[in-house]
C-alpha atoms as a PDB file:
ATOM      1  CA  UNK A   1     -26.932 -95.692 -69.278  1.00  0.00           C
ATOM      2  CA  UNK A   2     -28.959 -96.547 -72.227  1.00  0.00           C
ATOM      3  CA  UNK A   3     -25.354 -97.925 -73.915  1.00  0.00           C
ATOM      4  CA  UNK A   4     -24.241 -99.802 -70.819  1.00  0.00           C
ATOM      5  CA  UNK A   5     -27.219-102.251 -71.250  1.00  0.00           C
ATOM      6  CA  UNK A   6     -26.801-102.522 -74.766  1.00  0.00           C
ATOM      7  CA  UNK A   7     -22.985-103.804 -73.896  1.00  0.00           C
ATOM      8  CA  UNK A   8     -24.487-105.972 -70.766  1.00  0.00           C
ATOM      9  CA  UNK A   9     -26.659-107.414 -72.602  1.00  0.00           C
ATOM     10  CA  UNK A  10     -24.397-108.582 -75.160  1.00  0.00           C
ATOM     11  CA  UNK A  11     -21.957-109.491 -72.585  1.00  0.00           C
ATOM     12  CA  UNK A  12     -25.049-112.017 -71.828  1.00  0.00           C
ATOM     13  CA  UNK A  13     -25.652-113.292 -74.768  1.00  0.00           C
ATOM     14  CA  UNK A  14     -22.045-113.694 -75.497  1.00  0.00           C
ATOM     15  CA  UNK A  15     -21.838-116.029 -72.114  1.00  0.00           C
ATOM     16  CA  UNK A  16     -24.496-117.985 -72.951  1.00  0.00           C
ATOM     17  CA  UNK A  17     -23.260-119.026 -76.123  1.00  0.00           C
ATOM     18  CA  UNK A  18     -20.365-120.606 -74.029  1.00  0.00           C
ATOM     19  CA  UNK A  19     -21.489-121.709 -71.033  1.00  0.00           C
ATOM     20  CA  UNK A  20     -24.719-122.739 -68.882  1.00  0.00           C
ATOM     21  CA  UNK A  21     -23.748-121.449 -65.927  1.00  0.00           C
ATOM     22  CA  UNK A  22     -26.107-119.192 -63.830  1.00  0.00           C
ATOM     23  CA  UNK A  23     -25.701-115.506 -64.977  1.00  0.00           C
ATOM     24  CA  UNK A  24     -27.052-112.543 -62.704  1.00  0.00           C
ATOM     25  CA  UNK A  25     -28.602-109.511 -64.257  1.00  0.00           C
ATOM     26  CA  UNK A  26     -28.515-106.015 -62.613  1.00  0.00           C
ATOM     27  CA  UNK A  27     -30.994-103.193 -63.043  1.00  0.00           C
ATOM     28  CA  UNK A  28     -30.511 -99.768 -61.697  1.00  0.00           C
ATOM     29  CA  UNK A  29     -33.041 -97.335 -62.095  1.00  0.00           C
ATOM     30  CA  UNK A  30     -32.597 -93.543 -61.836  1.00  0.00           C
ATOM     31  CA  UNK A  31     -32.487 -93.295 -58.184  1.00  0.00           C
ATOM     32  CA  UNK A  32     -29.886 -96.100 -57.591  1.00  0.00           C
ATOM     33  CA  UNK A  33     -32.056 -98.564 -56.240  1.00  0.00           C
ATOM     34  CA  UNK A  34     -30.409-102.160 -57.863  1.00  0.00           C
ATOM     35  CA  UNK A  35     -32.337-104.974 -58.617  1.00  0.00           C
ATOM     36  CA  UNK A  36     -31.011-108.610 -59.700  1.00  0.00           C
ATOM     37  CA  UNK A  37     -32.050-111.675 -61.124  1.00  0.00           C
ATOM     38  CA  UNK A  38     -30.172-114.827 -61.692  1.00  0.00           C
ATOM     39  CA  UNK A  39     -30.580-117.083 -64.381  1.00  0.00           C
ATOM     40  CA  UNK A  40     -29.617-119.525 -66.320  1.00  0.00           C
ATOM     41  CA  UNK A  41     -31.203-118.908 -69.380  1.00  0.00           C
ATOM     42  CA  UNK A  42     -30.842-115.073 -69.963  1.00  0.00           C
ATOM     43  CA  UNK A  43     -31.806-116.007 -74.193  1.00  0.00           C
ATOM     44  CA  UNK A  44     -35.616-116.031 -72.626  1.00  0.00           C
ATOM     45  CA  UNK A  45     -34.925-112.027 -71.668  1.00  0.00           C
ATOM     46  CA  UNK A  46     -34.585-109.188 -73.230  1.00  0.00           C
ATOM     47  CA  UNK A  47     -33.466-106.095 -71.494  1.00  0.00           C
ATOM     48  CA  UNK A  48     -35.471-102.781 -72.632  1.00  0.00           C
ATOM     49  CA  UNK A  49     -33.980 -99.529 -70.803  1.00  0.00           C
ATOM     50  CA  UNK A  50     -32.744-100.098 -67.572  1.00  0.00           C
ATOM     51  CA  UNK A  51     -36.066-100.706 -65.901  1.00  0.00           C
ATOM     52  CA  UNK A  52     -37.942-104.010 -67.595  1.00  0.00           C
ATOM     53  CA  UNK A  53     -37.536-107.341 -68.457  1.00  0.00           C
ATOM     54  CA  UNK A  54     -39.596-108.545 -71.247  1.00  0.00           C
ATOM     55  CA  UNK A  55     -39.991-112.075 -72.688  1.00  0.00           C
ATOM     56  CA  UNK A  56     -39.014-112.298 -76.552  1.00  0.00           C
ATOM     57  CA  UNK A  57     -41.626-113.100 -79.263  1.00  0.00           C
ATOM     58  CA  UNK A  58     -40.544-115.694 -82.024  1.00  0.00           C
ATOM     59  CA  UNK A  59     -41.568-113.186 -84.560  1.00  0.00           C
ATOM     60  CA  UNK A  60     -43.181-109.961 -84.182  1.00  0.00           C
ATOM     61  CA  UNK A  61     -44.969-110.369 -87.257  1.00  0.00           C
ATOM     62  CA  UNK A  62     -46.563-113.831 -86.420  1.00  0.00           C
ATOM     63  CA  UNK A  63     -49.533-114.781 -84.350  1.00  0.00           C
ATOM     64  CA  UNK A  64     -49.056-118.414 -82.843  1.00  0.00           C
ATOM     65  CA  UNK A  65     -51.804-120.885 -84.190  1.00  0.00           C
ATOM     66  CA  UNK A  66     -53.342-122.972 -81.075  1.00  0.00           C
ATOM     67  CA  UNK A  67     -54.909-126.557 -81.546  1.00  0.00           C
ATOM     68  CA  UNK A  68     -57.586-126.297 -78.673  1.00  0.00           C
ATOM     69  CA  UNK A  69     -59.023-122.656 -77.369  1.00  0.00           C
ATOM     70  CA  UNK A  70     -58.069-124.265 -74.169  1.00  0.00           C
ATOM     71  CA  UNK A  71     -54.455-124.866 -75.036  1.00  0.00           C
ATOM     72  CA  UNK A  72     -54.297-120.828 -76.049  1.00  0.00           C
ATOM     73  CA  UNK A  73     -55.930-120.229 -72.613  1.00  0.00           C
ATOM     74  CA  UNK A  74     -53.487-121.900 -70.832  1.00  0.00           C
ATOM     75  CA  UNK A  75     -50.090-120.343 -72.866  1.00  0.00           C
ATOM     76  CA  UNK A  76     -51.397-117.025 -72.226  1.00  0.00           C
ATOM     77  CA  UNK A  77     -52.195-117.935 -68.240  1.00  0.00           C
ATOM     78  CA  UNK A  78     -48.425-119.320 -67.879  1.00  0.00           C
ATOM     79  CA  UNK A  79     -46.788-116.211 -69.990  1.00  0.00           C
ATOM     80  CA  UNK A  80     -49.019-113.444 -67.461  1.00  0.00           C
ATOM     81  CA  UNK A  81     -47.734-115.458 -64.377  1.00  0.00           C
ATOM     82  CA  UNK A  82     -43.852-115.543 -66.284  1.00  0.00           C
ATOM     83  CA  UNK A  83     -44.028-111.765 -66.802  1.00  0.00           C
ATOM     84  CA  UNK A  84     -44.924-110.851 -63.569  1.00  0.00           C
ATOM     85  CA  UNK A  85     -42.595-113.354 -61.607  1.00  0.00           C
ATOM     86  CA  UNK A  86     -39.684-111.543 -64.393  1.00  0.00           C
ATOM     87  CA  UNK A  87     -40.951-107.914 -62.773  1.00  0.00           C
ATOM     88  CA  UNK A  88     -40.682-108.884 -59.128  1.00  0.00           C
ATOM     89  CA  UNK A  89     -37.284-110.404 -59.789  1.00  0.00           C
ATOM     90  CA  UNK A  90     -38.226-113.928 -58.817  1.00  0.00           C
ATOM     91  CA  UNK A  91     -35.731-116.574 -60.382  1.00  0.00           C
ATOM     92  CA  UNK A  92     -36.599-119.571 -59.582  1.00  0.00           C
ATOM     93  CA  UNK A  93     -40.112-118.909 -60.430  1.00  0.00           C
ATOM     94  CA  UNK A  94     -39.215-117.332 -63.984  1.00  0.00           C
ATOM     95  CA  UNK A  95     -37.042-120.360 -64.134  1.00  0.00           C
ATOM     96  CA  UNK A  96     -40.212-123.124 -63.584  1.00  0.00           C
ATOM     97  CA  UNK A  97     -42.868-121.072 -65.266  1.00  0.00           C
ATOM     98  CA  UNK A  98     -40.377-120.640 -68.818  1.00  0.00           C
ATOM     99  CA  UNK A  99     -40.182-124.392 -68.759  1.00  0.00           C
ATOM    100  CA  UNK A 100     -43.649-125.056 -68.582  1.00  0.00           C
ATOM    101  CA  UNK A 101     -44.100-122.137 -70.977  1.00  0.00           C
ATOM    102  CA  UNK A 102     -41.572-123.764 -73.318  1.00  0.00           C
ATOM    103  CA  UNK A 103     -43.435-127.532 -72.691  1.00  0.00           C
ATOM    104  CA  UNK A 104     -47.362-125.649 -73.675  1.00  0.00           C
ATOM    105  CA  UNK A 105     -45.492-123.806 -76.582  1.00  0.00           C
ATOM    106  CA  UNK A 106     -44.156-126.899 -78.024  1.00  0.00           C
ATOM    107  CA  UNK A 107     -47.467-128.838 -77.181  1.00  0.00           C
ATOM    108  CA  UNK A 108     -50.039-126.581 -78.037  1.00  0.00           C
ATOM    109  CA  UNK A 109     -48.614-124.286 -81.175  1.00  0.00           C
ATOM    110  CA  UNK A 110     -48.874-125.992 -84.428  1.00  0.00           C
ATOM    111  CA  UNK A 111     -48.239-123.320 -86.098  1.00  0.00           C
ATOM    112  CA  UNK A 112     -48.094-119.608 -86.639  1.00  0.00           C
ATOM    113  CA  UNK A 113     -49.686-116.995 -89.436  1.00  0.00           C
ATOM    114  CA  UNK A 114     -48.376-113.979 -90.487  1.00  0.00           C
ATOM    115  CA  UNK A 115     -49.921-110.480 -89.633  1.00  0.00           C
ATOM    116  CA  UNK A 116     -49.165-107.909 -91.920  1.00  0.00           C
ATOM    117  CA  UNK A 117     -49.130-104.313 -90.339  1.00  0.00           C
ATOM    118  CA  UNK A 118     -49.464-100.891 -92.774  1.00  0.00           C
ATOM    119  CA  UNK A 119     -46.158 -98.868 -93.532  1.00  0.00           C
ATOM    120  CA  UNK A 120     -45.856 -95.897 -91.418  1.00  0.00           C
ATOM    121  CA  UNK A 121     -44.809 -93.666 -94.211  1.00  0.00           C
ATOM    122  CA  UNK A 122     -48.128 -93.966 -96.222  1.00  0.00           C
ATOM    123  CA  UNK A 123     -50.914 -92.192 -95.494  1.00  0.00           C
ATOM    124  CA  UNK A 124     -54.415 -94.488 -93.718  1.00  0.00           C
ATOM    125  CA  UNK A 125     -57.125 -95.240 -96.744  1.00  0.00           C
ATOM    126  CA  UNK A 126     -59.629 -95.294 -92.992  1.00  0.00           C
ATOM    127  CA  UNK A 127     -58.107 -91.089 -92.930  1.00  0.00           C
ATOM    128  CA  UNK A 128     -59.400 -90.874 -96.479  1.00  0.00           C
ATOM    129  CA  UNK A 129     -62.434 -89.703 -95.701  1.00  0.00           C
ATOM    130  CA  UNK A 130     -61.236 -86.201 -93.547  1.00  0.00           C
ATOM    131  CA  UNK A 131     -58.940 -85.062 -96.257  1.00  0.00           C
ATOM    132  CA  UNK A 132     -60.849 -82.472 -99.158  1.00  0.00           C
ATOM    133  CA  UNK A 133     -57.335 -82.150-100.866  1.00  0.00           C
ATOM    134  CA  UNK A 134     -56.237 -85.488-102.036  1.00  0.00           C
ATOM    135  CA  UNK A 135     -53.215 -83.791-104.697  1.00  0.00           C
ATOM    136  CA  UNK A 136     -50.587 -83.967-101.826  1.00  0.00           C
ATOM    137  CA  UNK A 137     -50.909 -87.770-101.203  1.00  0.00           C
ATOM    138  CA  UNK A 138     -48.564 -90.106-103.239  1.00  0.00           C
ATOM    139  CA  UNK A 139     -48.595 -93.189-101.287  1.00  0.00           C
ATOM    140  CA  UNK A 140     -51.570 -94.753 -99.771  1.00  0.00           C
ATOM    141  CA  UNK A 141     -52.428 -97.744 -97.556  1.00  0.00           C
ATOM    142  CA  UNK A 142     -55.320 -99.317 -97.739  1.00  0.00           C
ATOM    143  CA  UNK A 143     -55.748-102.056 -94.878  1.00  0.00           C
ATOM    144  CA  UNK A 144     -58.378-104.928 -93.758  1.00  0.00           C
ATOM    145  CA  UNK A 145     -60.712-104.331 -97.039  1.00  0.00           C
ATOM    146  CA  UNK A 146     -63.043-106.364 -98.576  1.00  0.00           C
ATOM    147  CA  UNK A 147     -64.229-105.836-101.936  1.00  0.00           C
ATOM    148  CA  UNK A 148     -64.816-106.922-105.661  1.00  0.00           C
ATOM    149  CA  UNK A 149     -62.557-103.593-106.641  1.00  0.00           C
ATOM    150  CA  UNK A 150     -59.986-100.975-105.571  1.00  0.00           C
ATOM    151  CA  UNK A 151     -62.044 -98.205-103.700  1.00  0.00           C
ATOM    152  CA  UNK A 152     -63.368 -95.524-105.951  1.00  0.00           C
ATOM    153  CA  UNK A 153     -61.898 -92.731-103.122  1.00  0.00           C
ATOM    154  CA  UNK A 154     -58.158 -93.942-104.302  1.00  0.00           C
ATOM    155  CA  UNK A 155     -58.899 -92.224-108.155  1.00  0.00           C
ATOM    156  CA  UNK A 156     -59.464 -89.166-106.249  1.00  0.00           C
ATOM    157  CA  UNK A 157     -55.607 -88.956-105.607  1.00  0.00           C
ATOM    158  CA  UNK A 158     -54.314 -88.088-108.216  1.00  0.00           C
ATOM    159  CA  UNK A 159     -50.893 -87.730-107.701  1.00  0.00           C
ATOM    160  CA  UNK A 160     -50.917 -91.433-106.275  1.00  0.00           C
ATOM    161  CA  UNK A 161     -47.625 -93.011-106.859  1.00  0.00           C
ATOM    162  CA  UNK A 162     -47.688 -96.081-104.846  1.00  0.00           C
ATOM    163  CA  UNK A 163     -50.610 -98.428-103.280  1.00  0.00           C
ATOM    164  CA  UNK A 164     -50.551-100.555-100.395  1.00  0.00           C
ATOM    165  CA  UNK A 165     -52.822-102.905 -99.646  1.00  0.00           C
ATOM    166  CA  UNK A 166     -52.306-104.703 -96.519  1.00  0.00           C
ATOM    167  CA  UNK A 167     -54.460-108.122 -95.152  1.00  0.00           C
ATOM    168  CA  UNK A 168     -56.946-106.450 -97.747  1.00  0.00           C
ATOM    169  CA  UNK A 169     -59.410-109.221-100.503  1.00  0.00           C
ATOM    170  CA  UNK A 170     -59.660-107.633-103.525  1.00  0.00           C
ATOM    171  CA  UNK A 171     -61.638-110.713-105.676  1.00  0.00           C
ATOM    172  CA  UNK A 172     -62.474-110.147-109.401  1.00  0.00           C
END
């Protein structure tokens, strides 16, 4: 099942990119029961499982940067009332609410930062703290630190071959 959206959903993508027309979008959960939507703009969905419809992010590794508090208020209003009009399968109000989410996203962003997340495969500096045997870690993140120096708990490791630091200020 888990293919056969994979392949609709590049079927959708694939008619997008040569026409405008309206393009209907079935889901069919494990009991059978179907449920559509009809769009013409299935770029603002992406399909996860055979279940959802979620809205895609520009970046999943950027924050959007709002002029006004109010502005950010009011993109984050619109994109709740999107999402849920997307779960109960309601077109023409997914249709109306991802133009005026487009119209507050071009008016109100002016920009975006990045946010920088730790690599799974190293072990937390924050676990540090529980671990008496530091010889078995070789590769340690160290995330959302503050300081004049590296942490005097990473010369404990002393089989430390590589250090991440992630969103971390390290001034001399």
């Amino acid at each position: 099942m888990k293919q056969l959206s994979t392949v609709v959903m590049g079927l959708l993508i694939f008619a997008y990119g040569y026409s405008q027309s309206v393009v209907e979008i079935v889901s069919v959960d494990e009991k059978g029961n179907k449920r559509s939507i009809k769009t013409n703009r299935p770029d603002t969905l992406i399909r996860t499982g055979t279940k959802v419809f979620q809205t895609a992010n520009p970046s999943s590794n950027e924050l959007p940067i709002f002029k006004t508090a109010s502005d950010s208020i009011q993109f984050h209003l619109i994109d709740k009332a999107f999402r849920k009009s997307i779960d109960k399968m309601d077109a023409k109000a997914a249709d109306s609410l991802s133009e005026l989410l487009r119209k507050q996203y071009e008016k109100g962003i002016i920009g975006f930062r990045k946010v920088y997340h730790a690599n799974r495969s190293f072990f937390s500096y924050d676990s540090l703290a529980q671990i008496k045997d530091r010889s078995a870690i070789t590769r340690l993140s160290i995330g959302k630190f503050k300081s004049n120096r590296v942490p005097s708990d990473v010369l404990t490791c002393k089989n430390l071959v590589e250090l991440e630091l992630v969103n971390t200020d390290i001034s001399r």
